[in-house]
C-alpha atoms as a PDB file:
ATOM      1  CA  UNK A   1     -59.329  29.602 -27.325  1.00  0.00           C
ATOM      2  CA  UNK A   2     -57.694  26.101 -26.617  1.00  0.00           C
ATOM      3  CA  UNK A   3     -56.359  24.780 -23.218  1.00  0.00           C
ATOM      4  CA  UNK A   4     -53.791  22.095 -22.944  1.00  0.00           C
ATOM      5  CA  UNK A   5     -52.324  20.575 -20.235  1.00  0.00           C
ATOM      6  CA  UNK A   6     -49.379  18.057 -19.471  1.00  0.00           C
ATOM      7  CA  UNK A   7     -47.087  17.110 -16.305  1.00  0.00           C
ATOM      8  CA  UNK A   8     -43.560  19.155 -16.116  1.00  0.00           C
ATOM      9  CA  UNK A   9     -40.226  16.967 -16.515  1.00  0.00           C
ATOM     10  CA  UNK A  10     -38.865  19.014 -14.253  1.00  0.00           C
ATOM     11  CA  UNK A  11     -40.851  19.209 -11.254  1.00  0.00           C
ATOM     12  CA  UNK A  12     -38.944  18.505  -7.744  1.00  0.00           C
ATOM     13  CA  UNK A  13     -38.645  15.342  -7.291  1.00  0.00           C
ATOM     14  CA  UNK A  14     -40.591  15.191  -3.476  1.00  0.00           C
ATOM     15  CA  UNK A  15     -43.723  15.877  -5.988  1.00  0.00           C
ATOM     16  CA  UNK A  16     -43.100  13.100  -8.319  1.00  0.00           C
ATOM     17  CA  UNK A  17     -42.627  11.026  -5.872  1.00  0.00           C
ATOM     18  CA  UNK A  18     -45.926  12.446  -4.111  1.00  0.00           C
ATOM     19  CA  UNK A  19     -47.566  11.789  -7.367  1.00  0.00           C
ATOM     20  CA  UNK A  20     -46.360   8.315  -8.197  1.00  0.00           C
ATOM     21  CA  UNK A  21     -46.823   6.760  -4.540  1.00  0.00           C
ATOM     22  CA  UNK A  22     -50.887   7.751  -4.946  1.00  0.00           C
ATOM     23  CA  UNK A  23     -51.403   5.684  -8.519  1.00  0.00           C
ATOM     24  CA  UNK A  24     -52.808   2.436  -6.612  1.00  0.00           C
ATOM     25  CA  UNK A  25     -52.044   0.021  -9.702  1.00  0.00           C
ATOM     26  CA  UNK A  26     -47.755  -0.763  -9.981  1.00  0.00           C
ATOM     27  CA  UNK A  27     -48.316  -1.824 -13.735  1.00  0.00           C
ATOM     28  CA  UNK A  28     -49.094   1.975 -14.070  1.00  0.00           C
ATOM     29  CA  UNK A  29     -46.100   3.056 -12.272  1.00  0.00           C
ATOM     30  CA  UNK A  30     -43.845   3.044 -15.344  1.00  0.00           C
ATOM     31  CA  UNK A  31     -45.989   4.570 -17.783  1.00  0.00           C
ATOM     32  CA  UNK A  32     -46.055   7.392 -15.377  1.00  0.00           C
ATOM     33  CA  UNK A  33     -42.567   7.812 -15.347  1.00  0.00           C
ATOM     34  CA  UNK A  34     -42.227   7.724 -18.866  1.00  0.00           C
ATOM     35  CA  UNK A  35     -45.024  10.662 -19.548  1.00  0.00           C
ATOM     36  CA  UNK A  36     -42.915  13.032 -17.107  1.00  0.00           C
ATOM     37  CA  UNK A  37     -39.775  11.668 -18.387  1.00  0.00           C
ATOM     38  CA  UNK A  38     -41.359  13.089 -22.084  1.00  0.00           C
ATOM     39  CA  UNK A  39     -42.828  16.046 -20.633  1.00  0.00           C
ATOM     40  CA  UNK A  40     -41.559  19.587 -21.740  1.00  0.00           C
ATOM     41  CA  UNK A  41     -40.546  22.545 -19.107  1.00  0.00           C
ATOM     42  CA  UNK A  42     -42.533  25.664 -19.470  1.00  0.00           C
ATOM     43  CA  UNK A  43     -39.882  27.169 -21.703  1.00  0.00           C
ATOM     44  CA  UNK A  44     -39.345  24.356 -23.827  1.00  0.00           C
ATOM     45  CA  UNK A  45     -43.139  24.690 -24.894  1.00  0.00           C
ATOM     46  CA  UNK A  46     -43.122  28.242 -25.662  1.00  0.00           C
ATOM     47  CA  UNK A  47     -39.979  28.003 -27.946  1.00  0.00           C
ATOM     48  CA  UNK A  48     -41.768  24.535 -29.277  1.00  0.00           C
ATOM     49  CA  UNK A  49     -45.303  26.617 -30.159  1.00  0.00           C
ATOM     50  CA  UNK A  50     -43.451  29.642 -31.052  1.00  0.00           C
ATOM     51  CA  UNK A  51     -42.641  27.816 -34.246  1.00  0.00           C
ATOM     52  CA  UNK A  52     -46.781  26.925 -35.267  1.00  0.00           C
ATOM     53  CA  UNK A  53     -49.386  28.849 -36.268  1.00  0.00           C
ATOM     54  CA  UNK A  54     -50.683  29.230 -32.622  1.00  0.00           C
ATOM     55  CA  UNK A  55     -51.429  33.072 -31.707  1.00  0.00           C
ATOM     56  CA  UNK A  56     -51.699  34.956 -28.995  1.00  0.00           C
ATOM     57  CA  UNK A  57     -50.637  31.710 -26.257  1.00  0.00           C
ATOM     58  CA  UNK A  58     -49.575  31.940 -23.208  1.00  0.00           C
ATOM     59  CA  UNK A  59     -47.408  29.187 -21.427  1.00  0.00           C
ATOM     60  CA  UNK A  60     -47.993  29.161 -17.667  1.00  0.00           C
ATOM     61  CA  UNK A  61     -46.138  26.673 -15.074  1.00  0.00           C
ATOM     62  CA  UNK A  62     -46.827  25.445 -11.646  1.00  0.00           C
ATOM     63  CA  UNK A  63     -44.833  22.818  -9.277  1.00  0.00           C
ATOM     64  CA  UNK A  64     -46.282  20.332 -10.973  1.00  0.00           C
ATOM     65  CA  UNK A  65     -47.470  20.728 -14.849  1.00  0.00           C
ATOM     66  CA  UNK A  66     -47.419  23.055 -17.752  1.00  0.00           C
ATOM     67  CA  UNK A  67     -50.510  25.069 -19.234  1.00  0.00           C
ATOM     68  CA  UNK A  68     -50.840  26.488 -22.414  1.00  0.00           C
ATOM     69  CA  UNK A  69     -53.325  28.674 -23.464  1.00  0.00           C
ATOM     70  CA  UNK A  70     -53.939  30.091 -27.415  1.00  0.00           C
ATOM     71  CA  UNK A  71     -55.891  30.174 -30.268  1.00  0.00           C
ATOM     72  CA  UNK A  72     -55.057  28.994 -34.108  1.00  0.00           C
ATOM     73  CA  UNK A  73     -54.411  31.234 -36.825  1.00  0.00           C
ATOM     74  CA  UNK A  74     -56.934  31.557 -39.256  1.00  0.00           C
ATOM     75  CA  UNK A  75     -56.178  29.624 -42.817  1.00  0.00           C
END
């Protein structure tokens, strides 16, 4: 069983702000904004793993990133 984890692109935007005004350094600032800007929705992902050789996974949301949970298919 794998885990991975990434921010949502489409999170409210009172929680990205939230999240960018606690990163202390400003030359990380738009780095930030480009990894949410790249991130996938929840549904996006399952369609996107759908398509691999990735059983049994489950895609779970919350406010503020996207979870997916699976294991490989043997080869």
């Amino acid at each position: 069983m794998r885990l991975i984890s990434d921010l949502r692109r489409d999170m409210l935007a009172p929680l990205r702000w939230l999240l960018w005004s606690t990163i202390k350094s400003s030359s990380v600032h738009p780095g930030f904004i480009t990894s949410v800007n790249a991130a996938c929705t929840p549904e996006e992902l399952g369609a996107l793993i759908a398509s691999t050789h990735i059983e049994d996974f489950t895609v779970s949301g919350n406010p503020i990133g996207v979870m997916l949970t699976g294991v490989k298919a043997a080869a």
